[in-house]
PDB file of N, CA and C in Angstrom:
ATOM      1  N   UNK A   1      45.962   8.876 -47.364  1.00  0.00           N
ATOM      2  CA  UNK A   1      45.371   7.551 -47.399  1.00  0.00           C
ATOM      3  C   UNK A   1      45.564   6.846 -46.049  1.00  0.00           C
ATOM      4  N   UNK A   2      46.692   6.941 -45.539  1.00  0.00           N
ATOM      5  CA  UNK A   2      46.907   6.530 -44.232  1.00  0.00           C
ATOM      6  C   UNK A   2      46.373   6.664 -42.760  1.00  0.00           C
ATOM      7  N   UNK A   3      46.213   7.930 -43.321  1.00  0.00           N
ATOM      8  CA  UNK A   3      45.165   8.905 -42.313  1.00  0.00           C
ATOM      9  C   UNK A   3      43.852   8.574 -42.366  1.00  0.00           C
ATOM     10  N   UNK A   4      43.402   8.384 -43.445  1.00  0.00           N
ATOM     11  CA  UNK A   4      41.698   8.067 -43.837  1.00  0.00           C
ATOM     12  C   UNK A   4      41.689   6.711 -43.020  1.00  0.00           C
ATOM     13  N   UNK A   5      42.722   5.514 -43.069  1.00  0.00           N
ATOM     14  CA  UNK A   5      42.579   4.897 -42.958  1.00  0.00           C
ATOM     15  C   UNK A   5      42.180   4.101 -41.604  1.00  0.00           C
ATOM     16  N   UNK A   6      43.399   4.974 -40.486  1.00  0.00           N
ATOM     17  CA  UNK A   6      43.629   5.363 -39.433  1.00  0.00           C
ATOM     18  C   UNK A   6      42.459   5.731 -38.698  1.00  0.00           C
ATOM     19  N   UNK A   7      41.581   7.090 -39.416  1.00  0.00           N
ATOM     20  CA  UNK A   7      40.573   7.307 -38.160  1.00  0.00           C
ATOM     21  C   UNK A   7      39.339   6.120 -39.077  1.00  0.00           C
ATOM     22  N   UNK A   8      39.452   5.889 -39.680  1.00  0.00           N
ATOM     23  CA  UNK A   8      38.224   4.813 -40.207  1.00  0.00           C
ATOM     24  C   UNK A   8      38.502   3.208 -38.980  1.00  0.00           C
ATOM     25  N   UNK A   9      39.420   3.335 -38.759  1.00  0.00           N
ATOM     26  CA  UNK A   9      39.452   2.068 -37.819  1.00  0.00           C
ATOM     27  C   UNK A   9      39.103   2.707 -36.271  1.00  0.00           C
ATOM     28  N   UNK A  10      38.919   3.586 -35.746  1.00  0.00           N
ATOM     29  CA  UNK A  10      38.939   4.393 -34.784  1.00  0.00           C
ATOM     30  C   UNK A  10      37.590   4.051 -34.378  1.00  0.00           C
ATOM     31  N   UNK A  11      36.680   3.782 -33.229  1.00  0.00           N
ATOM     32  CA  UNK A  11      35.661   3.639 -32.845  1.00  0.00           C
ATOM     33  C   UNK A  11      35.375   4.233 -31.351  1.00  0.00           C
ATOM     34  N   UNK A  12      34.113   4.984 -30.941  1.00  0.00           N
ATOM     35  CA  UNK A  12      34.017   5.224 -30.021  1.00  0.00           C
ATOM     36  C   UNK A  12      32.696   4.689 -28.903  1.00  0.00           C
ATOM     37  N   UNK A  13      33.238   4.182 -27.883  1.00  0.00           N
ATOM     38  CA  UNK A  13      32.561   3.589 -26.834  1.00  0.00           C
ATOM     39  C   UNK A  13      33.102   3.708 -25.406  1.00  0.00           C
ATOM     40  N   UNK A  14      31.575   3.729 -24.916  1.00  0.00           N
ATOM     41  CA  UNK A  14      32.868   3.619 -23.386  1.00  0.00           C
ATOM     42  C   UNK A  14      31.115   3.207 -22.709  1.00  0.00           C
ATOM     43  N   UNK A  15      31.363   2.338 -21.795  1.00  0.00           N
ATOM     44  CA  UNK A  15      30.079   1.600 -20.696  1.00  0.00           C
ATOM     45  C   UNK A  15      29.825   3.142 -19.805  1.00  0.00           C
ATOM     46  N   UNK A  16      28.395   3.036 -19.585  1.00  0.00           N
ATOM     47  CA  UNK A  16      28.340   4.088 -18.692  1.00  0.00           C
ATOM     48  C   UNK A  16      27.788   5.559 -19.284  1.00  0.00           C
ATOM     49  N   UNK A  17      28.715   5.882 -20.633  1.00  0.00           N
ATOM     50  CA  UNK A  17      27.962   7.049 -21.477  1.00  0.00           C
ATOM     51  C   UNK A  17      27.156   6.912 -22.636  1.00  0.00           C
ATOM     52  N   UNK A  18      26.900   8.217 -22.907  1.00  0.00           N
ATOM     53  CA  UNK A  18      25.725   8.013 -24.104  1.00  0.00           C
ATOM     54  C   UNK A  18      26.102   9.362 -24.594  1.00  0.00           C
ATOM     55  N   UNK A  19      26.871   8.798 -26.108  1.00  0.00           N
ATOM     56  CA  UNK A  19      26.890   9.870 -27.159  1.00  0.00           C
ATOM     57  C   UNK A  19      25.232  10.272 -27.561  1.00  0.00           C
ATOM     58  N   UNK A  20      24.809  11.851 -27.461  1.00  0.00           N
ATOM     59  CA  UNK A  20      23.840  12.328 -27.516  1.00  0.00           C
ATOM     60  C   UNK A  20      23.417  13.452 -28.669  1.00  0.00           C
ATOM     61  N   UNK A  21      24.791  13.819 -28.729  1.00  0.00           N
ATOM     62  CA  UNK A  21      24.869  15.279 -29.585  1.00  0.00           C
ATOM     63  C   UNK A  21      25.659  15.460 -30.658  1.00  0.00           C
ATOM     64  N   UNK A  22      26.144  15.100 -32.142  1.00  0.00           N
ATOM     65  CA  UNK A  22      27.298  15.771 -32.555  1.00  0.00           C
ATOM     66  C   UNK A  22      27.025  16.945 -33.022  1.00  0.00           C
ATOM     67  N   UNK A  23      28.155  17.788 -32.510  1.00  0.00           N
ATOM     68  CA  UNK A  23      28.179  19.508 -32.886  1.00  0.00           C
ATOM     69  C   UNK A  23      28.311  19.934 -34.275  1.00  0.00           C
ATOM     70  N   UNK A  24      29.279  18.875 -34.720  1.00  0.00           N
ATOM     71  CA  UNK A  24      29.827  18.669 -36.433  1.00  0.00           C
ATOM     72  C   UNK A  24      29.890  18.179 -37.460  1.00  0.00           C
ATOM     73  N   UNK A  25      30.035  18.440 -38.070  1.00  0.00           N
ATOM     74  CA  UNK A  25      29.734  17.609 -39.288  1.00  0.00           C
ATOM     75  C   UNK A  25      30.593  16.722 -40.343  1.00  0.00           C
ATOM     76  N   UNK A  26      30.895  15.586 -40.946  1.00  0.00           N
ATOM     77  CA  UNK A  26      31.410  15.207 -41.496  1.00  0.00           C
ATOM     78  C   UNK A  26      32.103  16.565 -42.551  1.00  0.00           C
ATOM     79  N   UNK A  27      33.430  16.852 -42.599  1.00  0.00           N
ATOM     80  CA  UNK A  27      34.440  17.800 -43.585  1.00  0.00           C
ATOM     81  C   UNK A  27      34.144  19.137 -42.608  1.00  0.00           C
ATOM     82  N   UNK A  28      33.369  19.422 -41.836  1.00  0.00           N
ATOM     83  CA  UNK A  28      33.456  20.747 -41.314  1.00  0.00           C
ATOM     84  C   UNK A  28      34.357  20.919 -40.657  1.00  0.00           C
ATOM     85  N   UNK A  29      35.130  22.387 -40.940  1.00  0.00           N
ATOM     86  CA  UNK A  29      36.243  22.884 -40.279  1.00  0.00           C
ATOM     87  C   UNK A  29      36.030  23.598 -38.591  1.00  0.00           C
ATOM     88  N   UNK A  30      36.870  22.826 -37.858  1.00  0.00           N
ATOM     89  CA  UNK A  30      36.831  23.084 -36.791  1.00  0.00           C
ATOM     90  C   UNK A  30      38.517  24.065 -35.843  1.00  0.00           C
ATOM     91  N   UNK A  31      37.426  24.615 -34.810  1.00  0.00           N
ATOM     92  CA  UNK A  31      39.046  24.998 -34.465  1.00  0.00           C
ATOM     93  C   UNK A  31      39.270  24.519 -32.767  1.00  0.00           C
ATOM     94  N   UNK A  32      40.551  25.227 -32.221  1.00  0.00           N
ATOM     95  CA  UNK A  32      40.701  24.390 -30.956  1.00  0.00           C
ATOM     96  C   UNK A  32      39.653  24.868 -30.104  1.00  0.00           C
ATOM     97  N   UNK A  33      39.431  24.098 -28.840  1.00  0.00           N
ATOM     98  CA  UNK A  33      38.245  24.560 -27.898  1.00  0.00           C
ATOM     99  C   UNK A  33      37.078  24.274 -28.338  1.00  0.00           C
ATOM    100  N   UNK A  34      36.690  24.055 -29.826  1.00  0.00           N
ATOM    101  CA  UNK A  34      35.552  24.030 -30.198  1.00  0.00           C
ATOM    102  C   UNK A  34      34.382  22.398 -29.655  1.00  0.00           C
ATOM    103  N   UNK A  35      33.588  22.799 -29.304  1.00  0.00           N
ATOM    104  CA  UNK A  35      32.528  21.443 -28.785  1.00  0.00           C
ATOM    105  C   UNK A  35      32.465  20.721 -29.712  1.00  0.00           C
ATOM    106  N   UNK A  36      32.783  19.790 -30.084  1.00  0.00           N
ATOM    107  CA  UNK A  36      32.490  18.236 -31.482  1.00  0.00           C
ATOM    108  C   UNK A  36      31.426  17.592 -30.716  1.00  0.00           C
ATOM    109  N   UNK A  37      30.806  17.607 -29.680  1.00  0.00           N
ATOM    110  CA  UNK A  37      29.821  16.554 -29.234  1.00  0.00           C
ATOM    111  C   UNK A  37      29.487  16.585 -27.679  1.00  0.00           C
ATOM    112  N   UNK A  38      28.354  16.074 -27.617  1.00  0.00           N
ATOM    113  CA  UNK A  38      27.833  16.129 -25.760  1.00  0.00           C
ATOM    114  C   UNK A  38      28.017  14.419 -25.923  1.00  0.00           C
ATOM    115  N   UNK A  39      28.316  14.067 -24.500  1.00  0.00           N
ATOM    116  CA  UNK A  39      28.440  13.039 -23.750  1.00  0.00           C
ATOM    117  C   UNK A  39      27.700  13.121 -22.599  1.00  0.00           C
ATOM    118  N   UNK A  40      26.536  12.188 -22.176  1.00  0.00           N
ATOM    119  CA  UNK A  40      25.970  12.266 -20.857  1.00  0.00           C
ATOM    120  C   UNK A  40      26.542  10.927 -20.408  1.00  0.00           C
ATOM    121  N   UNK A  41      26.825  10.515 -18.576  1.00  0.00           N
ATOM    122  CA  UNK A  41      27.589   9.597 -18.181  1.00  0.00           C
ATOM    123  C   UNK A  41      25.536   9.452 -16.923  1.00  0.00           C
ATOM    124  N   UNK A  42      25.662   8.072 -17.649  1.00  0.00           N
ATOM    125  CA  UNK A  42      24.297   7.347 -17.403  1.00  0.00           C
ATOM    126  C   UNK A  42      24.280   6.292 -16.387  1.00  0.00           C
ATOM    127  N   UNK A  43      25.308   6.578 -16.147  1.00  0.00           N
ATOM    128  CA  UNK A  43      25.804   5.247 -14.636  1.00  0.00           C
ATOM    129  C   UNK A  43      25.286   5.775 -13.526  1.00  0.00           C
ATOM    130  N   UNK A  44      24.734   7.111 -13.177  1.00  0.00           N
ATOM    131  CA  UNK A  44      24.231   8.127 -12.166  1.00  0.00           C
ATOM    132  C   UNK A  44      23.188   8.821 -12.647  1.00  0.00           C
ATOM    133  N   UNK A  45      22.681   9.350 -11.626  1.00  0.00           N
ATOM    134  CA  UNK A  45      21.733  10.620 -12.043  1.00  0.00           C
ATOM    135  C   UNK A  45      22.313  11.398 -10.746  1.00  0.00           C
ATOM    136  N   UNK A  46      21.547  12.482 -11.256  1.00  0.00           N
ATOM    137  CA  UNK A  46      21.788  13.761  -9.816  1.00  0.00           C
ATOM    138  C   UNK A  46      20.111  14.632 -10.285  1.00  0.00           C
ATOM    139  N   UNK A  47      19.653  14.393  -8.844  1.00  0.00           N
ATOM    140  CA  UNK A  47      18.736  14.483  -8.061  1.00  0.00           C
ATOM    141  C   UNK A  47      19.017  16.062  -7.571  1.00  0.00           C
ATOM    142  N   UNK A  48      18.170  17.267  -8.371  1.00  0.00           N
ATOM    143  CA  UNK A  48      18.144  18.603  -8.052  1.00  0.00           C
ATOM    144  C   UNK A  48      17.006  18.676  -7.010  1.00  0.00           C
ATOM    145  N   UNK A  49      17.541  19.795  -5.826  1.00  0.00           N
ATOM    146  CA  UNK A  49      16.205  19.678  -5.190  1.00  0.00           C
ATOM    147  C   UNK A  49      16.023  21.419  -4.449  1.00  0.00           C
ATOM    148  N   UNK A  50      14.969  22.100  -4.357  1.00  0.00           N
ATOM    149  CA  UNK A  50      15.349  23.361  -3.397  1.00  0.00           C
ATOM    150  C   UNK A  50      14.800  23.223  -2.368  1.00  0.00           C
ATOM    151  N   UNK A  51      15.854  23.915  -1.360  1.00  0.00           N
ATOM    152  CA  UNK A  51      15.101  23.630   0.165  1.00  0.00           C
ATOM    153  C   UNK A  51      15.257  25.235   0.689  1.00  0.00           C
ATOM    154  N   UNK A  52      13.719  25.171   1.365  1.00  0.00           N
ATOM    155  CA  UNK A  52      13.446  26.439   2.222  1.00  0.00           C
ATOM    156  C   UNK A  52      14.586  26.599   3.296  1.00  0.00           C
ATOM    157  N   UNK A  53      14.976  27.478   4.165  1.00  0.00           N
ATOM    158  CA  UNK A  53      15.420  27.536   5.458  1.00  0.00           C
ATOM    159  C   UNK A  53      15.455  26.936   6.360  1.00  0.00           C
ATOM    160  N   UNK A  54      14.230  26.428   6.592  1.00  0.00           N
ATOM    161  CA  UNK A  54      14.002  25.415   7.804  1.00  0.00           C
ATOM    162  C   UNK A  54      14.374  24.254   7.482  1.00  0.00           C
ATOM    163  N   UNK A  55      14.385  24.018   6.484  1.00  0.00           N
ATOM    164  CA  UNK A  55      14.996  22.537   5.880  1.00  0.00           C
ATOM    165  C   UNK A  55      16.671  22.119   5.578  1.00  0.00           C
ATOM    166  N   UNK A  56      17.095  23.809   5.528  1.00  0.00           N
ATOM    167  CA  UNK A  56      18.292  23.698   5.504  1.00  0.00           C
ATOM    168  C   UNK A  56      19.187  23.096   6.722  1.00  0.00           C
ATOM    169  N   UNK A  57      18.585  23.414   7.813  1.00  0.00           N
ATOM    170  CA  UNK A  57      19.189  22.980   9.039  1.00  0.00           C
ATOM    171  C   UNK A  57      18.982  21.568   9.095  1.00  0.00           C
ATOM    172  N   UNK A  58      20.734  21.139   9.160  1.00  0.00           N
ATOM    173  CA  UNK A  58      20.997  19.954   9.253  1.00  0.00           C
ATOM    174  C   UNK A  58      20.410  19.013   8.265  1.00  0.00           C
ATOM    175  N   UNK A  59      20.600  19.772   6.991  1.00  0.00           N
ATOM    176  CA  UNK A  59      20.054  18.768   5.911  1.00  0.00           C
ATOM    177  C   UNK A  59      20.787  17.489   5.380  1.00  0.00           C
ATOM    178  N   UNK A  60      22.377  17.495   5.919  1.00  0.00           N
ATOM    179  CA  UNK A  60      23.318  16.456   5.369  1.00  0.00           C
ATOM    180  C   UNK A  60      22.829  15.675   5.851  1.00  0.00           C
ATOM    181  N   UNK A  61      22.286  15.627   7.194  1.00  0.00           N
ATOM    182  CA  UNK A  61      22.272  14.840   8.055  1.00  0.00           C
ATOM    183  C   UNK A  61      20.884  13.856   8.249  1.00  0.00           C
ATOM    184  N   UNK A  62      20.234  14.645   7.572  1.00  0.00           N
ATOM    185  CA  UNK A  62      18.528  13.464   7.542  1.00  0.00           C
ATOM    186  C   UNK A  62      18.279  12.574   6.710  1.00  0.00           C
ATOM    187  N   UNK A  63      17.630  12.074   7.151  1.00  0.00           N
ATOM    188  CA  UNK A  63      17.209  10.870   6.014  1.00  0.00           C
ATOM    189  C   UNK A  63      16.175  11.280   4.872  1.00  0.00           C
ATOM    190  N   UNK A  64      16.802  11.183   3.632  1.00  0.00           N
ATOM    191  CA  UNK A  64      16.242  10.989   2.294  1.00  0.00           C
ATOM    192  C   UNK A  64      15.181   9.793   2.083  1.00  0.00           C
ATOM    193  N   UNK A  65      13.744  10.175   1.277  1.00  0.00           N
ATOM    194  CA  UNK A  65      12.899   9.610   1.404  1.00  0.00           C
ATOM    195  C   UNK A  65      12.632   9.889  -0.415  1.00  0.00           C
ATOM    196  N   UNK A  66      12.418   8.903  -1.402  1.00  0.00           N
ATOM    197  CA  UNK A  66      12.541   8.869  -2.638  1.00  0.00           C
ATOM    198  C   UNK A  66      11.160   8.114  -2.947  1.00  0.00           C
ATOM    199  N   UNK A  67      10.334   8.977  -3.644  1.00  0.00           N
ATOM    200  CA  UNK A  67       8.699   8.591  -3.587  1.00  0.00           C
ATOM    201  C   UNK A  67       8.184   7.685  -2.638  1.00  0.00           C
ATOM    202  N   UNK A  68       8.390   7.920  -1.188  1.00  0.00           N
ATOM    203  CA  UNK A  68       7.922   7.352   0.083  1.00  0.00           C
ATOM    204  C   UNK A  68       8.588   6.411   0.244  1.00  0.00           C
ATOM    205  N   UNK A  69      10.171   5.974  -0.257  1.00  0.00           N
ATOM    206  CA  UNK A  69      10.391   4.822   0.199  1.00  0.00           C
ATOM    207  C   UNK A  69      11.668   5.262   0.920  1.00  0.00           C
ATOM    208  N   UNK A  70      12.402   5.339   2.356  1.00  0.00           N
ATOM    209  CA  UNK A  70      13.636   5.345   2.778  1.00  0.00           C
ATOM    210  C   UNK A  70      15.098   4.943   1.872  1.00  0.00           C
ATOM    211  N   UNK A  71      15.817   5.739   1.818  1.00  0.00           N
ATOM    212  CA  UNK A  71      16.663   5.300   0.948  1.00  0.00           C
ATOM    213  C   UNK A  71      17.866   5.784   1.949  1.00  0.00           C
ATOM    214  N   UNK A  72      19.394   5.104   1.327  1.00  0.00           N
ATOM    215  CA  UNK A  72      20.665   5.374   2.022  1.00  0.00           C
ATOM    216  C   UNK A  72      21.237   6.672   1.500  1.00  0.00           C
ATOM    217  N   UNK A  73      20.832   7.185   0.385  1.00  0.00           N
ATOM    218  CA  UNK A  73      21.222   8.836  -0.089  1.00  0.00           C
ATOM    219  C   UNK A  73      21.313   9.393   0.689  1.00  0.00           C
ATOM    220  N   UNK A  74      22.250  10.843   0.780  1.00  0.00           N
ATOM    221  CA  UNK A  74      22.714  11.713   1.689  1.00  0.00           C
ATOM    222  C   UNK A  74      22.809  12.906   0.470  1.00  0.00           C
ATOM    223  N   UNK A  75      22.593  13.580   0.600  1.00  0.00           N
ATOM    224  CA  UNK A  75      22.779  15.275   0.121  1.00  0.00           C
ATOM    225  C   UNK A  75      24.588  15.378  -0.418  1.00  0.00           C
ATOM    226  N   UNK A  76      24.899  15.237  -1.511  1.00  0.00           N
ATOM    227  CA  UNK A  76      26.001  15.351  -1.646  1.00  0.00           C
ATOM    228  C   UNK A  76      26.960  17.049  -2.492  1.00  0.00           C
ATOM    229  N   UNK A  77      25.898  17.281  -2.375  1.00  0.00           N
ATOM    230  CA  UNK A  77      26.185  18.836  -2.644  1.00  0.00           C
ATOM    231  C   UNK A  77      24.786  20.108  -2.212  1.00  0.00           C
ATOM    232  N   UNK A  78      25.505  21.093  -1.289  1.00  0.00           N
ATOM    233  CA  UNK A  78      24.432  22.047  -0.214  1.00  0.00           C
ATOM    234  C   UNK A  78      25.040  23.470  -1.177  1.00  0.00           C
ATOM    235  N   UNK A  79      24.373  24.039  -1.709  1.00  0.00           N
ATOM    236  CA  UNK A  79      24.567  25.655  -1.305  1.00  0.00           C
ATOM    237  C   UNK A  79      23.766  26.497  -0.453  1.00  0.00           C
ATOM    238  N   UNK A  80      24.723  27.164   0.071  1.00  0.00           N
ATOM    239  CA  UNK A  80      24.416  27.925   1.302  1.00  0.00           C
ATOM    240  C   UNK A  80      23.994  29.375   0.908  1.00  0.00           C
ATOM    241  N   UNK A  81      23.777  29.631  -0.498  1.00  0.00           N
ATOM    242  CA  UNK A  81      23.971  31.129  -0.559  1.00  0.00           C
ATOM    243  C   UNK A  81      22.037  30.508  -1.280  1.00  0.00           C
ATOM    244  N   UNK A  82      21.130  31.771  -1.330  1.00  0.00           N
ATOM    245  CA  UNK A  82      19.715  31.476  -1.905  1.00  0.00           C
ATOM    246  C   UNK A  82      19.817  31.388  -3.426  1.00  0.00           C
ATOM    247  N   UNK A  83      19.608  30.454  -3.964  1.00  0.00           N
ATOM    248  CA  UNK A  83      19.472  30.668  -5.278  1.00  0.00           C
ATOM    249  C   UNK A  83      18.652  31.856  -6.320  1.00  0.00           C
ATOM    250  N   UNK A  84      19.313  32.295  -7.045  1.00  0.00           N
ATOM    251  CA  UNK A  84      18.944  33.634  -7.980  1.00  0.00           C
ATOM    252  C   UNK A  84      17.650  33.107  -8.695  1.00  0.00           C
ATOM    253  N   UNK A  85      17.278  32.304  -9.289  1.00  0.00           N
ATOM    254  CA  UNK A  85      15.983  31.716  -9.879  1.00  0.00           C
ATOM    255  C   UNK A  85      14.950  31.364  -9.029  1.00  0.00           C
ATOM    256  N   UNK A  86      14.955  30.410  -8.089  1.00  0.00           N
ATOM    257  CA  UNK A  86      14.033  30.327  -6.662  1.00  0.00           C
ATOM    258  C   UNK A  86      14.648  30.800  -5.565  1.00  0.00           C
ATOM    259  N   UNK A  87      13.911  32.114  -5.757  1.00  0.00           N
ATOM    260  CA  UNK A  87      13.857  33.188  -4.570  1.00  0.00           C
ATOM    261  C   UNK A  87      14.026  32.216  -3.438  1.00  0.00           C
ATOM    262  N   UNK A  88      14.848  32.511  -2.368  1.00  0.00           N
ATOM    263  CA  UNK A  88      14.301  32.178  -0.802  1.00  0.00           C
ATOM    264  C   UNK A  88      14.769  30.444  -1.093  1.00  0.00           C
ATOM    265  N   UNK A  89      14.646  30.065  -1.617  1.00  0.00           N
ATOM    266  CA  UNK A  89      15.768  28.693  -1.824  1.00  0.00           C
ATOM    267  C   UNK A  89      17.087  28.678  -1.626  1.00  0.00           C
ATOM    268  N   UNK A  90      17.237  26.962  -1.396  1.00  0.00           N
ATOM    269  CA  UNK A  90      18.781  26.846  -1.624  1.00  0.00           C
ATOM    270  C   UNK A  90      19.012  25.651  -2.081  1.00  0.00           C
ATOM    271  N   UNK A  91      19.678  25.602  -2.976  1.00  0.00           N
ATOM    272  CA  UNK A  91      19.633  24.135  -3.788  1.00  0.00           C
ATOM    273  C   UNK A  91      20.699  23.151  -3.174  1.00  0.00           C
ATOM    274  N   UNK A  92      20.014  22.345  -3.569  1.00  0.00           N
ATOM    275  CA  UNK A  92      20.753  21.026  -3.132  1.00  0.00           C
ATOM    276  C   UNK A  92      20.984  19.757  -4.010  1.00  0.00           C
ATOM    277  N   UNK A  93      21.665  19.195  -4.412  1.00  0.00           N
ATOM    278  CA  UNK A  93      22.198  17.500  -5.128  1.00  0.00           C
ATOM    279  C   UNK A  93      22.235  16.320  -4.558  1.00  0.00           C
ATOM    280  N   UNK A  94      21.756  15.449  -5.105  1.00  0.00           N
ATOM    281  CA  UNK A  94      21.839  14.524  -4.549  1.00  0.00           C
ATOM    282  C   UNK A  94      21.896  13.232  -5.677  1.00  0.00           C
ATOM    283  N   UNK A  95      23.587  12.658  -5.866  1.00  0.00           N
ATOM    284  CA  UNK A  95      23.613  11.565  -6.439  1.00  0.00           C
ATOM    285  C   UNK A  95      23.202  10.029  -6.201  1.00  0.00           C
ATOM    286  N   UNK A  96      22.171   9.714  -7.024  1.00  0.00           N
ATOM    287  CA  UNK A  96      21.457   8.498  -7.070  1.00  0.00           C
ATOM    288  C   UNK A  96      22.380   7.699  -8.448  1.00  0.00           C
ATOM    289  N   UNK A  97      21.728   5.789  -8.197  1.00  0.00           N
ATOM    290  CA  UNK A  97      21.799   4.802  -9.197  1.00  0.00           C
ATOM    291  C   UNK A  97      21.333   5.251 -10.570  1.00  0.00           C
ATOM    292  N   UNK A  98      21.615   5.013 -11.323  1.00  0.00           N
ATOM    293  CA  UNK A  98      21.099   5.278 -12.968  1.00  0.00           C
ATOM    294  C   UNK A  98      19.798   4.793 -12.537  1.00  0.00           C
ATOM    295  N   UNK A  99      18.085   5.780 -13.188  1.00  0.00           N
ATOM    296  CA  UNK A  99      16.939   5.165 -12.878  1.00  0.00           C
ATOM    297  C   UNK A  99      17.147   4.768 -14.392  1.00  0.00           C
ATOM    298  N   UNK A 100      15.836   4.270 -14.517  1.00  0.00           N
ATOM    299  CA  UNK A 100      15.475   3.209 -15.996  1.00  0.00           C
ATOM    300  C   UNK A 100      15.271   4.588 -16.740  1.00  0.00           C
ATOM    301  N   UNK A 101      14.693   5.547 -16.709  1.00  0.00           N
ATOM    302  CA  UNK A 101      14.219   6.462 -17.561  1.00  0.00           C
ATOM    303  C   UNK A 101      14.763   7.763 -16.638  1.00  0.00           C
ATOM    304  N   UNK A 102      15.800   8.826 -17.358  1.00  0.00           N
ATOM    305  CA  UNK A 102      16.403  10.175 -16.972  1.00  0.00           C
ATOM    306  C   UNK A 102      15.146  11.031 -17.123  1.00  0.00           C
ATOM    307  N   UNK A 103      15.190  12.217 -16.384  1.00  0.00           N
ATOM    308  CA  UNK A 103      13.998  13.135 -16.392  1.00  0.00           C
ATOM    309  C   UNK A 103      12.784  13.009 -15.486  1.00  0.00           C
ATOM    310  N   UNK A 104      12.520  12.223 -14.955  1.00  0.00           N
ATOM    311  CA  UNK A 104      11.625  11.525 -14.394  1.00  0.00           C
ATOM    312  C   UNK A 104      11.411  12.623 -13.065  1.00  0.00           C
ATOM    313  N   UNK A 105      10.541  12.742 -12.733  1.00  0.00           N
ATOM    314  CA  UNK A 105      10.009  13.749 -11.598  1.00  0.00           C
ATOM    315  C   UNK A 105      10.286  12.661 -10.495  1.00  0.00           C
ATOM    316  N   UNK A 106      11.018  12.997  -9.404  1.00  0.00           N
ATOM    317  CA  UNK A 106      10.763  11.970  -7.929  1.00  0.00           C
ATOM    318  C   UNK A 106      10.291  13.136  -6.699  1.00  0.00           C
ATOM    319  N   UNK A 107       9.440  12.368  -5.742  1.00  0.00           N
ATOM    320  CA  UNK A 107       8.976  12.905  -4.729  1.00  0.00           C
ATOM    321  C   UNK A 107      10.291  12.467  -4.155  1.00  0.00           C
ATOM    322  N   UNK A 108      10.896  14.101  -3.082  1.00  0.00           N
ATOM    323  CA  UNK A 108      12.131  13.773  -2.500  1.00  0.00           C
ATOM    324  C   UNK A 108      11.486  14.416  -1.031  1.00  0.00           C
ATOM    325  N   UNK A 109      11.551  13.095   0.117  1.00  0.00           N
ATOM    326  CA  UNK A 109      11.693  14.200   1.105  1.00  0.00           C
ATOM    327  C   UNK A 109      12.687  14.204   2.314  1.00  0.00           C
ATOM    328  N   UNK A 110      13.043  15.081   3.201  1.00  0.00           N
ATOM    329  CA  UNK A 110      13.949  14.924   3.761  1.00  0.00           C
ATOM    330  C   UNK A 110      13.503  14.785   5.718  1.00  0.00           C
ATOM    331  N   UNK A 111      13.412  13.675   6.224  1.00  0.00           N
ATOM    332  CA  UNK A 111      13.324  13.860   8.003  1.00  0.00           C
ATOM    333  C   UNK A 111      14.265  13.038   8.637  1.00  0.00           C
TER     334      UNK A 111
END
């Protein structure tokens, strides 16, 4: 009874995320390690992008252009090795502001 009582007062929130997923179910038996739920943190996005070769050179260093408009973004994560899915690529990250709507296609360019 104490226990019931205990997680019945228990609430979960936090600014910034968005409970999206539960894995489980009310009485389902779970064990350790097991996923109970996805959390996405909505205060950011990250901006996937692949860049050819020629673009790779000195990519930290150029200016980011976000559907034609100059922005202060910088490339905050480079791999250097070609990505296994796009041949002849190399991917790159780039953390932006939370947009109004996640998923959203942006023209990214880099000079």
């Amino acid at each position: 009874e104490q226990l019931d009582k205990s997680i019945a007062d228990k609430s979960l929130s936090a600014n910034g995320y968005v409970l999206y997923q539960l894995s489980v179910k009310e009485g389902q038996v779970v064990n350790p390690g097991m996923e109970l739920s996805k959390v996405a943190d909505v205060s950011k996005a990250k901006l996937t992008i692949f860049l050819n070769a020629d673009d790779m050179k000195d990519a930290k260093n150029k200016v980011i252009y976000l559907n034609g408009k100059k922005s202060d973004y910088k490339i905050t994560r480079l791999w250097e090795i070609a990505d296994a899915t796009h041949l002849s690529s190399y991917k790159a990250e780039i953390i932006i502001k939370a947009p109004n709507y996640f998923s959203d296609l942006m023209k990214v360019e880099l000079k």
